[in-house]
N, C-alpha and C. Protein backbone atom coordinates (compact mmCIF):
# COMPACT_ATOMS: atom_id res chain seq x y z
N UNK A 1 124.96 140.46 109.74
CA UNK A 1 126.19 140.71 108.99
C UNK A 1 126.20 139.97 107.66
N UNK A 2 125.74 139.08 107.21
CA UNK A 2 125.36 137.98 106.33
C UNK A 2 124.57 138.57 105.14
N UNK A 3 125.27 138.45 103.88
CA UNK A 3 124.45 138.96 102.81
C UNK A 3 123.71 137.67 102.10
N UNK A 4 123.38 137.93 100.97
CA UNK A 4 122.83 137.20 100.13
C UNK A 4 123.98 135.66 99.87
N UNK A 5 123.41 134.90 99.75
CA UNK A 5 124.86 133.98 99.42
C UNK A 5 125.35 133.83 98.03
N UNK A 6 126.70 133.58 97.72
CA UNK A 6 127.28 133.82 96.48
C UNK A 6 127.54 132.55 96.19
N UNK A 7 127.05 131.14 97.08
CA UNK A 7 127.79 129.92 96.57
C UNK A 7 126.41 128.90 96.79
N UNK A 8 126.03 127.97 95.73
CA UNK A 8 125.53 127.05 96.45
C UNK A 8 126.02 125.81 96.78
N UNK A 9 124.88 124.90 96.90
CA UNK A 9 125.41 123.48 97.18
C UNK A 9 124.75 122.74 95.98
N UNK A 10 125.36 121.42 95.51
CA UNK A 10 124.82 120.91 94.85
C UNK A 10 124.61 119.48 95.38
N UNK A 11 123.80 119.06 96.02
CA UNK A 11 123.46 117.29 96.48
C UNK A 11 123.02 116.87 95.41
N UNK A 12 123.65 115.25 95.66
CA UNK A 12 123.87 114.60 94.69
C UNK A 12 123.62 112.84 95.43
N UNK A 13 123.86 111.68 94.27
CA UNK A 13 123.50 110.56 95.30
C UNK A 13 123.95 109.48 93.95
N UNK A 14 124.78 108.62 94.56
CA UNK A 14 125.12 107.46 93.45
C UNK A 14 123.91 106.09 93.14
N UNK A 15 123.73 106.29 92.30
CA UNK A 15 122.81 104.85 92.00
C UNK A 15 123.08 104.12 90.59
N UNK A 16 123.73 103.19 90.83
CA UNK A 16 124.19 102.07 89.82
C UNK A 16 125.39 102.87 89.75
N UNK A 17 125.66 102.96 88.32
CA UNK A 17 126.92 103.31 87.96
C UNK A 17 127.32 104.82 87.84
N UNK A 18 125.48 105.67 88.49
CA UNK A 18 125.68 106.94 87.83
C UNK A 18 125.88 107.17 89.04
N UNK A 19 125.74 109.11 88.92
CA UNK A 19 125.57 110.09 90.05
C UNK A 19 125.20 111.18 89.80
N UNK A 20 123.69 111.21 90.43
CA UNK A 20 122.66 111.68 90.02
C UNK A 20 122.52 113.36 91.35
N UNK A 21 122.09 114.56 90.25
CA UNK A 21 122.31 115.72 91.43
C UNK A 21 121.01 115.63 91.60
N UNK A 22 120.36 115.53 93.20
CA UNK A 22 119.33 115.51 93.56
C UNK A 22 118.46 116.91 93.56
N UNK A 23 119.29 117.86 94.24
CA UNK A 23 118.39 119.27 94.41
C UNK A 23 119.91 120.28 94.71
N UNK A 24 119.73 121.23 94.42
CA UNK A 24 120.34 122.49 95.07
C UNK A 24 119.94 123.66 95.87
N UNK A 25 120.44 123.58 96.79
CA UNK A 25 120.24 124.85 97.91
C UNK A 25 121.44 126.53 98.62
N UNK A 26 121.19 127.13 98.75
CA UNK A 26 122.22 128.09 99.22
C UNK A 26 123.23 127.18 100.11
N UNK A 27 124.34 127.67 100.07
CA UNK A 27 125.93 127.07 101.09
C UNK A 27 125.52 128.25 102.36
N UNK A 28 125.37 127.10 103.19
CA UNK A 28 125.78 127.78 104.75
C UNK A 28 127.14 128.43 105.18
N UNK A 29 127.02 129.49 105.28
CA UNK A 29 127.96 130.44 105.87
C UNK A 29 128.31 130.19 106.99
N UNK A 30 129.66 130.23 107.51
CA UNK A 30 130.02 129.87 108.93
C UNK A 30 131.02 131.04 109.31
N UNK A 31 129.83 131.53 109.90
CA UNK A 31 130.53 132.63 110.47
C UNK A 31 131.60 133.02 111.58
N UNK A 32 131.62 132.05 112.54
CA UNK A 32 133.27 131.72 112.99
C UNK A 32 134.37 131.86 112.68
N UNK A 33 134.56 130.82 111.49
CA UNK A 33 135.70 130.89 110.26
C UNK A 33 135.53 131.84 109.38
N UNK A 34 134.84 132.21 109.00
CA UNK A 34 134.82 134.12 108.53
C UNK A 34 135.21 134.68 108.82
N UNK A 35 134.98 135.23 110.33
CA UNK A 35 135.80 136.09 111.42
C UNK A 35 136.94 135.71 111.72
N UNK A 36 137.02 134.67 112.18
CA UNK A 36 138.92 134.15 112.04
C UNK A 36 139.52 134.64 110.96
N UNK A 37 138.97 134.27 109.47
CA UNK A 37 139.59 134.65 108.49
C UNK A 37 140.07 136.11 108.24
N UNK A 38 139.30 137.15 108.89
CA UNK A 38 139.50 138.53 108.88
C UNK A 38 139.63 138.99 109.82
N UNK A 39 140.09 138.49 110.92
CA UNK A 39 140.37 139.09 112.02
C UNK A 39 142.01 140.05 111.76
N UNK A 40 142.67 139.22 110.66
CA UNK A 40 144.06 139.79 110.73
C UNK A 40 144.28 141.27 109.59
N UNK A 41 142.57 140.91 109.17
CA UNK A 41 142.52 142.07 108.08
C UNK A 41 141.97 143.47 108.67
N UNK A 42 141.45 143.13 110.01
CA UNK A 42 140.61 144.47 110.63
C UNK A 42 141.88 145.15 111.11
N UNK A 43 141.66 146.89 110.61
CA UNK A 43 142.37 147.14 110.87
C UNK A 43 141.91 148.58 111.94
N UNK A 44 142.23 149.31 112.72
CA UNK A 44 141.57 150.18 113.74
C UNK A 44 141.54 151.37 112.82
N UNK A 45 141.34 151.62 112.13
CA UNK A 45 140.66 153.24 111.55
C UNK A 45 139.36 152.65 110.71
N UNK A 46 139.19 150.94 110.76
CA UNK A 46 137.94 150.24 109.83
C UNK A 46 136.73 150.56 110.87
N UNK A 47 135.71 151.14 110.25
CA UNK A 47 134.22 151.11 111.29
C UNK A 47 133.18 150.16 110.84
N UNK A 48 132.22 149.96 111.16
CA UNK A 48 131.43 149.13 111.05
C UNK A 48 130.79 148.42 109.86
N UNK A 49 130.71 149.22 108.76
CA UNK A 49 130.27 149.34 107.35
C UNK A 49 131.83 148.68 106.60
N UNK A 50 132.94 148.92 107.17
CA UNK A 50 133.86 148.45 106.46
C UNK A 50 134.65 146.82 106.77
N UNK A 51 133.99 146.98 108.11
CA UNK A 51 134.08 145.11 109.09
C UNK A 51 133.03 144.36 107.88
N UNK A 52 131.84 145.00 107.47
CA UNK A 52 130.88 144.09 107.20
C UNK A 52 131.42 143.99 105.75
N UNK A 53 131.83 145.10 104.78
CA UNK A 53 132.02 144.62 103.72
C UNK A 53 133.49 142.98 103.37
N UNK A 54 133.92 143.55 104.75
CA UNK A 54 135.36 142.88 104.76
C UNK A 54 134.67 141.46 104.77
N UNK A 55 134.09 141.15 105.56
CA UNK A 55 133.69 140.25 106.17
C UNK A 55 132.25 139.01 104.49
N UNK A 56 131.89 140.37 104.11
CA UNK A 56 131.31 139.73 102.70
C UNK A 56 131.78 139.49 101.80
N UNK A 57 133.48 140.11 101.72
CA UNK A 57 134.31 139.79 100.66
C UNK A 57 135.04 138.31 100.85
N UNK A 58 134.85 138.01 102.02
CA UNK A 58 135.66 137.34 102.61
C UNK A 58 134.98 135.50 103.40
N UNK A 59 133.42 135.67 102.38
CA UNK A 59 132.86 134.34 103.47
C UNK A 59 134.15 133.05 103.34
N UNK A 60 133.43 132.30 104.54
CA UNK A 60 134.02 130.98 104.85
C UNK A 60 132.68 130.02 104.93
N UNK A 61 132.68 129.14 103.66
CA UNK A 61 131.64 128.36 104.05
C UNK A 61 131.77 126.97 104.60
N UNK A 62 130.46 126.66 105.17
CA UNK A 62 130.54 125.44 106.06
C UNK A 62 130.75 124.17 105.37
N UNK A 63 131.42 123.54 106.00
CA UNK A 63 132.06 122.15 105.31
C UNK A 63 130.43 121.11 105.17
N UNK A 64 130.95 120.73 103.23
CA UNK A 64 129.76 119.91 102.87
C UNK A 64 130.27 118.58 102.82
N UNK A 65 129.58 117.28 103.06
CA UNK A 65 129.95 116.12 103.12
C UNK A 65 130.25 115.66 101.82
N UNK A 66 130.43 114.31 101.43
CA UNK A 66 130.51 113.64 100.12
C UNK A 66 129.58 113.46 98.95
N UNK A 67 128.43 114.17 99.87
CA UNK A 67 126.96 113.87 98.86
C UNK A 67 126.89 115.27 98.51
N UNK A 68 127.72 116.07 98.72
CA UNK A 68 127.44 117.58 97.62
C UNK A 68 128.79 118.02 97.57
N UNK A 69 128.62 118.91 96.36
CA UNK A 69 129.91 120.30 96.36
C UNK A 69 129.22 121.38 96.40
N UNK A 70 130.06 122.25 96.21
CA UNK A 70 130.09 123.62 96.78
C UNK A 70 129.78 124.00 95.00
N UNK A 71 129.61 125.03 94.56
CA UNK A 71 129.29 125.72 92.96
C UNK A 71 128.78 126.93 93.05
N UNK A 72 129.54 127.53 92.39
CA UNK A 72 129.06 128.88 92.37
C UNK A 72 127.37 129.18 92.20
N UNK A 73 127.37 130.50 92.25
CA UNK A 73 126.00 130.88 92.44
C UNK A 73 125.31 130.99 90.79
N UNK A 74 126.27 131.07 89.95
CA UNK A 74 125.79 131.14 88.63
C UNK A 74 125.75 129.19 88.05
N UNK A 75 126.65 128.48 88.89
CA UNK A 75 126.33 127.55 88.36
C UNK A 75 125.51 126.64 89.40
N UNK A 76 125.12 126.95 90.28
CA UNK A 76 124.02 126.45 91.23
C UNK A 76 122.69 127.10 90.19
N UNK A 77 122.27 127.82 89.81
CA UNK A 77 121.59 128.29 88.68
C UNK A 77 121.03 128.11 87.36
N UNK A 78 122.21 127.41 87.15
CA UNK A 78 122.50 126.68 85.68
C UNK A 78 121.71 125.21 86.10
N UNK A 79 122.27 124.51 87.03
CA UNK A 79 121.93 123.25 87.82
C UNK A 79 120.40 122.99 88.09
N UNK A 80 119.90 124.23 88.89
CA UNK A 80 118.74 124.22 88.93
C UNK A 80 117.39 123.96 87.98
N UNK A 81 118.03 124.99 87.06
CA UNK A 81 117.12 124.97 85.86
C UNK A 81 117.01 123.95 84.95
N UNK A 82 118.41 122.82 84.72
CA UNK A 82 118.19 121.66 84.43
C UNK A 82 117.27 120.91 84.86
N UNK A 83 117.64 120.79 86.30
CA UNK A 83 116.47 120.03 86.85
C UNK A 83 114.81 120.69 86.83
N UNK A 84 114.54 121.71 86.45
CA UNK A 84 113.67 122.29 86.63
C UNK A 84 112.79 121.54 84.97
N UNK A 85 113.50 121.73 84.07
CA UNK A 85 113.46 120.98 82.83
C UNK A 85 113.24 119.44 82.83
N UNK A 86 113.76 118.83 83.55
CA UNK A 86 114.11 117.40 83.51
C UNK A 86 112.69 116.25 82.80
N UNK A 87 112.25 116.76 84.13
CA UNK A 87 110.72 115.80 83.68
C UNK A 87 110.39 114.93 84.45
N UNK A 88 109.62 114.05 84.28
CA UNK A 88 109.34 113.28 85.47
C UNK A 88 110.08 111.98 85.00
N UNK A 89 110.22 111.45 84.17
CA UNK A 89 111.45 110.14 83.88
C UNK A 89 112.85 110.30 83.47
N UNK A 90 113.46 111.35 83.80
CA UNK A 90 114.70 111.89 83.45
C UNK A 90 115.38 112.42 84.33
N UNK A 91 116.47 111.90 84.99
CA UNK A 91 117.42 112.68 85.88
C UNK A 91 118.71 113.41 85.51
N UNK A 92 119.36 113.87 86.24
CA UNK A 92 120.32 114.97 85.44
C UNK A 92 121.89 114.94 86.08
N UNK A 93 122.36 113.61 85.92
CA UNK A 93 124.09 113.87 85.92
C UNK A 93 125.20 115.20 86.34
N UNK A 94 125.85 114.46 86.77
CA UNK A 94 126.89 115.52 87.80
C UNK A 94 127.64 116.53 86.26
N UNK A 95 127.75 115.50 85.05
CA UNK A 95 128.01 115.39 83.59
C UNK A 95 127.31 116.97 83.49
N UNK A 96 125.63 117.33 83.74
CA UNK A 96 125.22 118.13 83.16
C UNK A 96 124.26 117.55 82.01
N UNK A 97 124.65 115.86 81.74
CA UNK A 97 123.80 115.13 80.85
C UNK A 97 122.53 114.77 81.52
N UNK A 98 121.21 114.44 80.96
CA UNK A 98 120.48 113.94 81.41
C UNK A 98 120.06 112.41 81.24
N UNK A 99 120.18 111.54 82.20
CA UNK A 99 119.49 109.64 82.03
C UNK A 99 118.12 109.90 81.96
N UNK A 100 117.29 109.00 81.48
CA UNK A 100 116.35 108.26 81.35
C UNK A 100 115.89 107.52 82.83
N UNK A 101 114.78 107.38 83.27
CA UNK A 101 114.48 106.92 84.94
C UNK A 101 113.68 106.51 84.96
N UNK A 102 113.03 105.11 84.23
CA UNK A 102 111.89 104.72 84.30
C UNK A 102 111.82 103.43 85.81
N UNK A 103 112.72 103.63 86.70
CA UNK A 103 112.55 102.73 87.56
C UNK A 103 111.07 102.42 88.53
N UNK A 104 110.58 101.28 88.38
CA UNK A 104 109.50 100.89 89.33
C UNK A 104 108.31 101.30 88.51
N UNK A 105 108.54 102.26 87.38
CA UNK A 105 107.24 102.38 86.59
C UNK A 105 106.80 101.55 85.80
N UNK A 106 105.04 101.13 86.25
CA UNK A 106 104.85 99.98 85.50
C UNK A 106 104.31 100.43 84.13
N UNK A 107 104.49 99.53 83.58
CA UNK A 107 104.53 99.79 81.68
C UNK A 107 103.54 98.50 81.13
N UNK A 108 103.38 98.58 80.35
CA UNK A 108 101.94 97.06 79.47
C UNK A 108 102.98 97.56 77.73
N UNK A 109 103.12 96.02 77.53
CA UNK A 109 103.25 95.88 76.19
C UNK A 109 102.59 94.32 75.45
N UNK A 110 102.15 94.63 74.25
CA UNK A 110 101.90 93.45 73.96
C UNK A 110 102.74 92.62 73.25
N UNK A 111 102.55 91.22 73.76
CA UNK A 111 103.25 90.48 73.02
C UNK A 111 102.39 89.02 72.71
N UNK A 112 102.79 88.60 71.27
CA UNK A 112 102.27 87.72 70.74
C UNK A 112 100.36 87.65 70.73
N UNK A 113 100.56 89.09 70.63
CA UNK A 113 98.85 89.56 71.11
C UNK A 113 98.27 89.74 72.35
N UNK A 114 99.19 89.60 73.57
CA UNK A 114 98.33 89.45 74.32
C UNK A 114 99.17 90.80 75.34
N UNK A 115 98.72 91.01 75.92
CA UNK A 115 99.14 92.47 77.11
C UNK A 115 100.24 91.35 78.42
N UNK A 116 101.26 92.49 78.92
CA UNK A 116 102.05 91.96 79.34
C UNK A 116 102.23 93.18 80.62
N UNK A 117 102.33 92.88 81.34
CA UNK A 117 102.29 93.64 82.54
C UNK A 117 103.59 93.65 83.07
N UNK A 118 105.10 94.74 82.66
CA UNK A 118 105.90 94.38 83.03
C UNK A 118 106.78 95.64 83.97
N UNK A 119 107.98 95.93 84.41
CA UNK A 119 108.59 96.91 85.27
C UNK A 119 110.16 96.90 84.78
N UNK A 120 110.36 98.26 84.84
CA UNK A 120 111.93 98.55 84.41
C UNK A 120 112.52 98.86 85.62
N UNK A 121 113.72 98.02 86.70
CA UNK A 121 114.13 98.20 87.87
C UNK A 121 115.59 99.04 88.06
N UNK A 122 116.10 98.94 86.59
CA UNK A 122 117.26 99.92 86.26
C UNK A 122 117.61 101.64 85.94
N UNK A 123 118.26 102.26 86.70
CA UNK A 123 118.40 103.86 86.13
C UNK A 123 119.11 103.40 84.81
N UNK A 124 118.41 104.30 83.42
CA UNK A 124 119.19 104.61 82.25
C UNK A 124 118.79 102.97 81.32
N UNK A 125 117.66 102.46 81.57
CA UNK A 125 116.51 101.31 80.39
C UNK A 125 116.27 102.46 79.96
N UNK A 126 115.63 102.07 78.36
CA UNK A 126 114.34 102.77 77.83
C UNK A 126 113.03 101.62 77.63
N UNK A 127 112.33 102.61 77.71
CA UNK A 127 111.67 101.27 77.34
C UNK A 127 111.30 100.73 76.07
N UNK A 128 111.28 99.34 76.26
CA UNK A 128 111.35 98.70 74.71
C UNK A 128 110.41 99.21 74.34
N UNK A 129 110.52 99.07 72.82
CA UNK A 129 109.69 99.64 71.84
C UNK A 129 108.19 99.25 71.50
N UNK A 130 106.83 99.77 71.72
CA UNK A 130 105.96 99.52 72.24
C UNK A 130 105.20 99.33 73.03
N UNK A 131 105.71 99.87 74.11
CA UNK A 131 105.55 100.14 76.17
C UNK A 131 104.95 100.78 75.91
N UNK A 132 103.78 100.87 76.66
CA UNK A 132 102.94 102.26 76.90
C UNK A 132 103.19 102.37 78.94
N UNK A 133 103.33 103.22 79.18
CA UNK A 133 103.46 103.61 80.98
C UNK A 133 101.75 104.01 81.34
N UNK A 134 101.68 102.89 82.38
CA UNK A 134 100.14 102.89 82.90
C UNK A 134 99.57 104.68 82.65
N UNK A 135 100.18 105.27 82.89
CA UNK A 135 99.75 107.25 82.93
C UNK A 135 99.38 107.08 81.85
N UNK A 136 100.08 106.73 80.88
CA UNK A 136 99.97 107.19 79.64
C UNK A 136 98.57 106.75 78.83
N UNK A 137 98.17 105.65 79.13
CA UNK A 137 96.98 105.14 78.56
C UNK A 137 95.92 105.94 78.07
N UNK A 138 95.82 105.43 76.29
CA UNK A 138 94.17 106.08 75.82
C UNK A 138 93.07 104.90 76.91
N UNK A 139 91.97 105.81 76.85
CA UNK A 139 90.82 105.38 76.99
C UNK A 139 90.44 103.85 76.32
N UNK A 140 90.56 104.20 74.57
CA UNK A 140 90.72 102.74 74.52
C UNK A 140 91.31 101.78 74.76
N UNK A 141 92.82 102.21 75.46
CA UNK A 141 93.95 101.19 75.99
C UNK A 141 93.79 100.45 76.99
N UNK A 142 92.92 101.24 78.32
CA UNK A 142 92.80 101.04 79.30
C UNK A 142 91.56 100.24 79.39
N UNK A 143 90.53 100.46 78.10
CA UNK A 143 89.48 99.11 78.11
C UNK A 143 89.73 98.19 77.93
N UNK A 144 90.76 98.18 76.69
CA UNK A 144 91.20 96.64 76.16
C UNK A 144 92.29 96.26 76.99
N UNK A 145 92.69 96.87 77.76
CA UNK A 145 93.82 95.80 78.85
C UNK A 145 92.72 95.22 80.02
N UNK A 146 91.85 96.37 80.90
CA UNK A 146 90.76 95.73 81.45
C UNK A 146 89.86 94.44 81.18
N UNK A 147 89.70 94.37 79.75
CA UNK A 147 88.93 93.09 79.42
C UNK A 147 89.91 92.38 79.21
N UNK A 148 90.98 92.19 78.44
CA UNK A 148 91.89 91.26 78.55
C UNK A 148 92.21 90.67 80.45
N UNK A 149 92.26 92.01 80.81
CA UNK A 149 92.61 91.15 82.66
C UNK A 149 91.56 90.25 83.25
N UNK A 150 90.21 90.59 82.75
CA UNK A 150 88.72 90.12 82.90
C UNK A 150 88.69 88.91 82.35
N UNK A 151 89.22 88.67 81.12
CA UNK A 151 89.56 87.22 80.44
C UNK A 151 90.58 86.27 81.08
N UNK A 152 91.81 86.95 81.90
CA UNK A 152 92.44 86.05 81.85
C UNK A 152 91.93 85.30 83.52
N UNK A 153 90.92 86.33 83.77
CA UNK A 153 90.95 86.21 85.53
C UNK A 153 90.07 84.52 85.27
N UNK A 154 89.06 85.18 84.54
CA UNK A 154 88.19 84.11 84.16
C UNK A 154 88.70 83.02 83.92
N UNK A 155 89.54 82.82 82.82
CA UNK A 155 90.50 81.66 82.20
C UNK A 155 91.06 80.82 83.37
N UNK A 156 91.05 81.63 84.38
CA UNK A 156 91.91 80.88 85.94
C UNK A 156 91.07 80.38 86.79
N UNK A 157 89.56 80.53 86.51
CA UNK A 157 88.28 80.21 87.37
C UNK A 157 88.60 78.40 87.31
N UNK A 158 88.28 77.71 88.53
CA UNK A 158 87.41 76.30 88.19
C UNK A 158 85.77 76.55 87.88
N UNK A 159 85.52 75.07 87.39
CA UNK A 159 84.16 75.00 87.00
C UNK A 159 83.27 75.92 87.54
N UNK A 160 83.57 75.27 88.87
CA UNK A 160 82.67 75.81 90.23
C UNK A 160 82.84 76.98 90.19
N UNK A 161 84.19 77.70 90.14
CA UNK A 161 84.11 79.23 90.19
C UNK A 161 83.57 79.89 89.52
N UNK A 162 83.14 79.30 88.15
CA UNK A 162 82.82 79.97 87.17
C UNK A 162 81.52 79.96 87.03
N UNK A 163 81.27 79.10 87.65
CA UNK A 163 79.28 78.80 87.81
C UNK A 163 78.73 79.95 88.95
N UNK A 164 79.79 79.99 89.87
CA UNK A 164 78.90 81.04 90.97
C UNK A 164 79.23 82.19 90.78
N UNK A 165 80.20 82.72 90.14
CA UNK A 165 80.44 84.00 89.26
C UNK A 165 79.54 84.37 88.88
N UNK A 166 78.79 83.58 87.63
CA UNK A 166 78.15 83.68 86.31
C UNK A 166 76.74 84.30 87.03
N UNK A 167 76.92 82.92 88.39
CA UNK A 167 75.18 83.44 89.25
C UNK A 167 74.75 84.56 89.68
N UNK A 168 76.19 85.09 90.28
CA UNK A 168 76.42 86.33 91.14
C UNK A 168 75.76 87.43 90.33
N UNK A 169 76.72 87.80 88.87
CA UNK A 169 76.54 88.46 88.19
C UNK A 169 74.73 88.52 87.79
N UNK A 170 74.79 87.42 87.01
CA UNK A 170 72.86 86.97 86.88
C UNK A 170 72.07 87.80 88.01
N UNK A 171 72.36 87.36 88.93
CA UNK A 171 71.42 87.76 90.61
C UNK A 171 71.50 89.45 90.75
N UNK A 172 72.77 90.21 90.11
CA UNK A 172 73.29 91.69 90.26
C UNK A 172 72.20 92.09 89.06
N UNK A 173 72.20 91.30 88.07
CA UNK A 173 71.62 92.08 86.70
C UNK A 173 70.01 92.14 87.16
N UNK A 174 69.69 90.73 87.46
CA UNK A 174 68.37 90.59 88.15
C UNK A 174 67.58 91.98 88.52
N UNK A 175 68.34 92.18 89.84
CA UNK A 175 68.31 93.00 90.66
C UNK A 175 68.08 94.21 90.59
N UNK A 176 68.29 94.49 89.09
CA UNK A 176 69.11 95.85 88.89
C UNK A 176 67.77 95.94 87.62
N UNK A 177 67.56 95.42 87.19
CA UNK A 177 65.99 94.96 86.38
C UNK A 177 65.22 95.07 87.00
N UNK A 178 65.00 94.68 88.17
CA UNK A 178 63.75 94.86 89.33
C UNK A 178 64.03 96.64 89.55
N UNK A 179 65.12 96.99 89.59
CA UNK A 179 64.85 98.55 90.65
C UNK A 179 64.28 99.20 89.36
N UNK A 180 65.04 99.05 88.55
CA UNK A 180 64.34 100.09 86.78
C UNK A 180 62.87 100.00 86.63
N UNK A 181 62.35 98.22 86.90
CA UNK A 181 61.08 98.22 86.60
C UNK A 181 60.34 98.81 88.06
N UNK A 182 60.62 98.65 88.97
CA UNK A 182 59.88 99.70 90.09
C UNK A 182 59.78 101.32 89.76
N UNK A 183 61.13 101.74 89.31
CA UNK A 183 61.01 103.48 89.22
C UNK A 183 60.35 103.62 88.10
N UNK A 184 60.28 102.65 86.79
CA UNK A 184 59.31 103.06 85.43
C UNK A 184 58.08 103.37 85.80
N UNK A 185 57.77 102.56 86.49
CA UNK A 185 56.10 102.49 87.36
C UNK A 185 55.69 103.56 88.35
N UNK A 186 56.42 104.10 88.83
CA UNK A 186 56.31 105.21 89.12
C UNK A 186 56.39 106.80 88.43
N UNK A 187 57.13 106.64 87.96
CA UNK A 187 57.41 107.58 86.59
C UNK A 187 56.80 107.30 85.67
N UNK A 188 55.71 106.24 85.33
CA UNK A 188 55.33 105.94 84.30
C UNK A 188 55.22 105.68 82.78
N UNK A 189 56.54 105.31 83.00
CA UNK A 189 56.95 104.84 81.90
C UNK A 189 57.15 103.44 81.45
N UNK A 190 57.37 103.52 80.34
CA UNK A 190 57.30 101.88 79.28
C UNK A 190 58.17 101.33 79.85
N UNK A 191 58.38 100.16 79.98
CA UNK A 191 59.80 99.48 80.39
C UNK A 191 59.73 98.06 80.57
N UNK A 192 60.49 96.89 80.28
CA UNK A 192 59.82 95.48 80.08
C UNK A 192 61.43 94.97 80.76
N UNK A 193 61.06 94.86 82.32
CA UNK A 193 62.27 94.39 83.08
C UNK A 193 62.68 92.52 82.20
N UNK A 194 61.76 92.22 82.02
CA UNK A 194 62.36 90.64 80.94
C UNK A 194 63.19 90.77 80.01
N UNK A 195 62.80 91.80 79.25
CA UNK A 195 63.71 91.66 77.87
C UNK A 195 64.75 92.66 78.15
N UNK A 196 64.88 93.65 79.09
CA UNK A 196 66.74 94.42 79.51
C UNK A 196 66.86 93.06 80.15
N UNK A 197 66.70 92.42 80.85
CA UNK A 197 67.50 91.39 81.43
C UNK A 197 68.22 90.51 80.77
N UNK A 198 67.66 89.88 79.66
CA UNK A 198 67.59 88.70 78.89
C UNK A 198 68.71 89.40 77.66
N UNK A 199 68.33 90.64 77.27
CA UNK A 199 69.34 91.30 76.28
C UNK A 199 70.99 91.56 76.87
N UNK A 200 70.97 91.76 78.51
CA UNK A 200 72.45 91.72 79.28
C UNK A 200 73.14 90.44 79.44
N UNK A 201 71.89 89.68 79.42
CA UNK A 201 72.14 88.26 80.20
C UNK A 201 72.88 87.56 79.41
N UNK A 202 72.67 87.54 78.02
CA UNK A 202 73.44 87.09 77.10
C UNK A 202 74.92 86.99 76.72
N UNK A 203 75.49 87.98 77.22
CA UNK A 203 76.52 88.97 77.19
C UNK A 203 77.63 88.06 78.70
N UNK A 204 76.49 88.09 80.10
CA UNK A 204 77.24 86.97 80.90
C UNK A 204 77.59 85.97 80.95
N UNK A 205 76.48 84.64 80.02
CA UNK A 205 76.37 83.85 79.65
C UNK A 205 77.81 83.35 78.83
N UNK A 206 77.78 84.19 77.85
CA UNK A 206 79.24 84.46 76.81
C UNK A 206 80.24 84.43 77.57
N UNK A 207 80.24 85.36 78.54
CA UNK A 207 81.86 85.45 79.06
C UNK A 207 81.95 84.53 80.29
N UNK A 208 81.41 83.71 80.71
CA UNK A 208 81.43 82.82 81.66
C UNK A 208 81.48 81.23 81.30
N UNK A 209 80.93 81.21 79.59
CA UNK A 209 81.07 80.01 78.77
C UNK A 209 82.18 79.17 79.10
């Protein structure tokens, strides 16, 4: 008996000061209170085709709690497509306005030269001016925050830590000099496992100083 629905719902959810519409879906029809509602309208010369139109002119929908309203089908529509627009840091007000939502996303800015690893925990921050959002990172961004994190890890080493680091690394490069000079020799090719070593080694030496 149930046609297409003419109403939706709009859920919704308060956070901080706003109230934010989460999603929209069709309004459940309750067909009980439908029929109650037109029971006083059926009249005995009505046949079957004319119960049902009565009955579509006439829905009763099911009671929605505090976290939605009811909205027509043109503006359940309207609603949708906002959100459909929104974006991934932007939510969309009961208003029809859209906030800003950078919550829990971590962001790097520099300050006083140096990279800052920080988080916006509020709906409706922007972020200060010069944030880049981890997604967002160039290639070169994401090297030079990497070596900066590589510097500061280092900077936090003791002596000792920094000596068996330095070895570790040494012993990896070693290593890694030995397998090149085994496959050259087989492949027969030129290759002088001393001097790739000694040309990397330099480079560990430096950053372990």
């Amino acid at each position: 008996m149930l046609e297409e629905h003419e109403m939706k719902v709009r859920y919704k959810v308060k956070i901080g000061d706003y109230t934010i519409v989460t999603h929209v879906a069709d309004a459940a029809v309750d067909p009980e209170r439908t029929k109650e509602k037109i029971a006083p309208m059926i009249k005995p010369e009505m046949n079957d085709d004319d119960i049902k139109r009565l009955f579509n002119e006439n829905l009763v929908y099911a009671n929605v709690g505090p976290e939605a309203d009811l909205v027509s089908d043109e503006t359940g529509s309207q609603v949708q497509d906002k959100l459909d627009e929104a974006g991934k840091h932007r939510r969309l007000l009961v208003s029809g306005e859209y906030i800003v939502d950078h919550r829990c996303c971590e962001y790097w800015i520099k300050k006083s030269g140096k990279w800052a690893n920080e988080k916006i925990e509020e709906i409706g921050v922007e972020l200060p001016e010069g944030a880049v959002l981890q997604e967002d990172f160039t290639p070169e961004q994401q090297e030079e925050i990497a070596d900066w994190q590589e510097t500061e890890r280092i900077a936090g080493m003791s002596l000792e830590e920094k000596a068996a680091a330095k070895q570790s690394a040494l012993d990896a490069l070693a290593d890694e000099a030995d397998r090149l000079d085994r496959r050259s020799k087989i492949q027969e090719q030129a290759f002088d496992p001393i001097i790739w070593y000694k040309e990397r080694a330099r480079f560990i030496e430096a950053k372990y100083a």
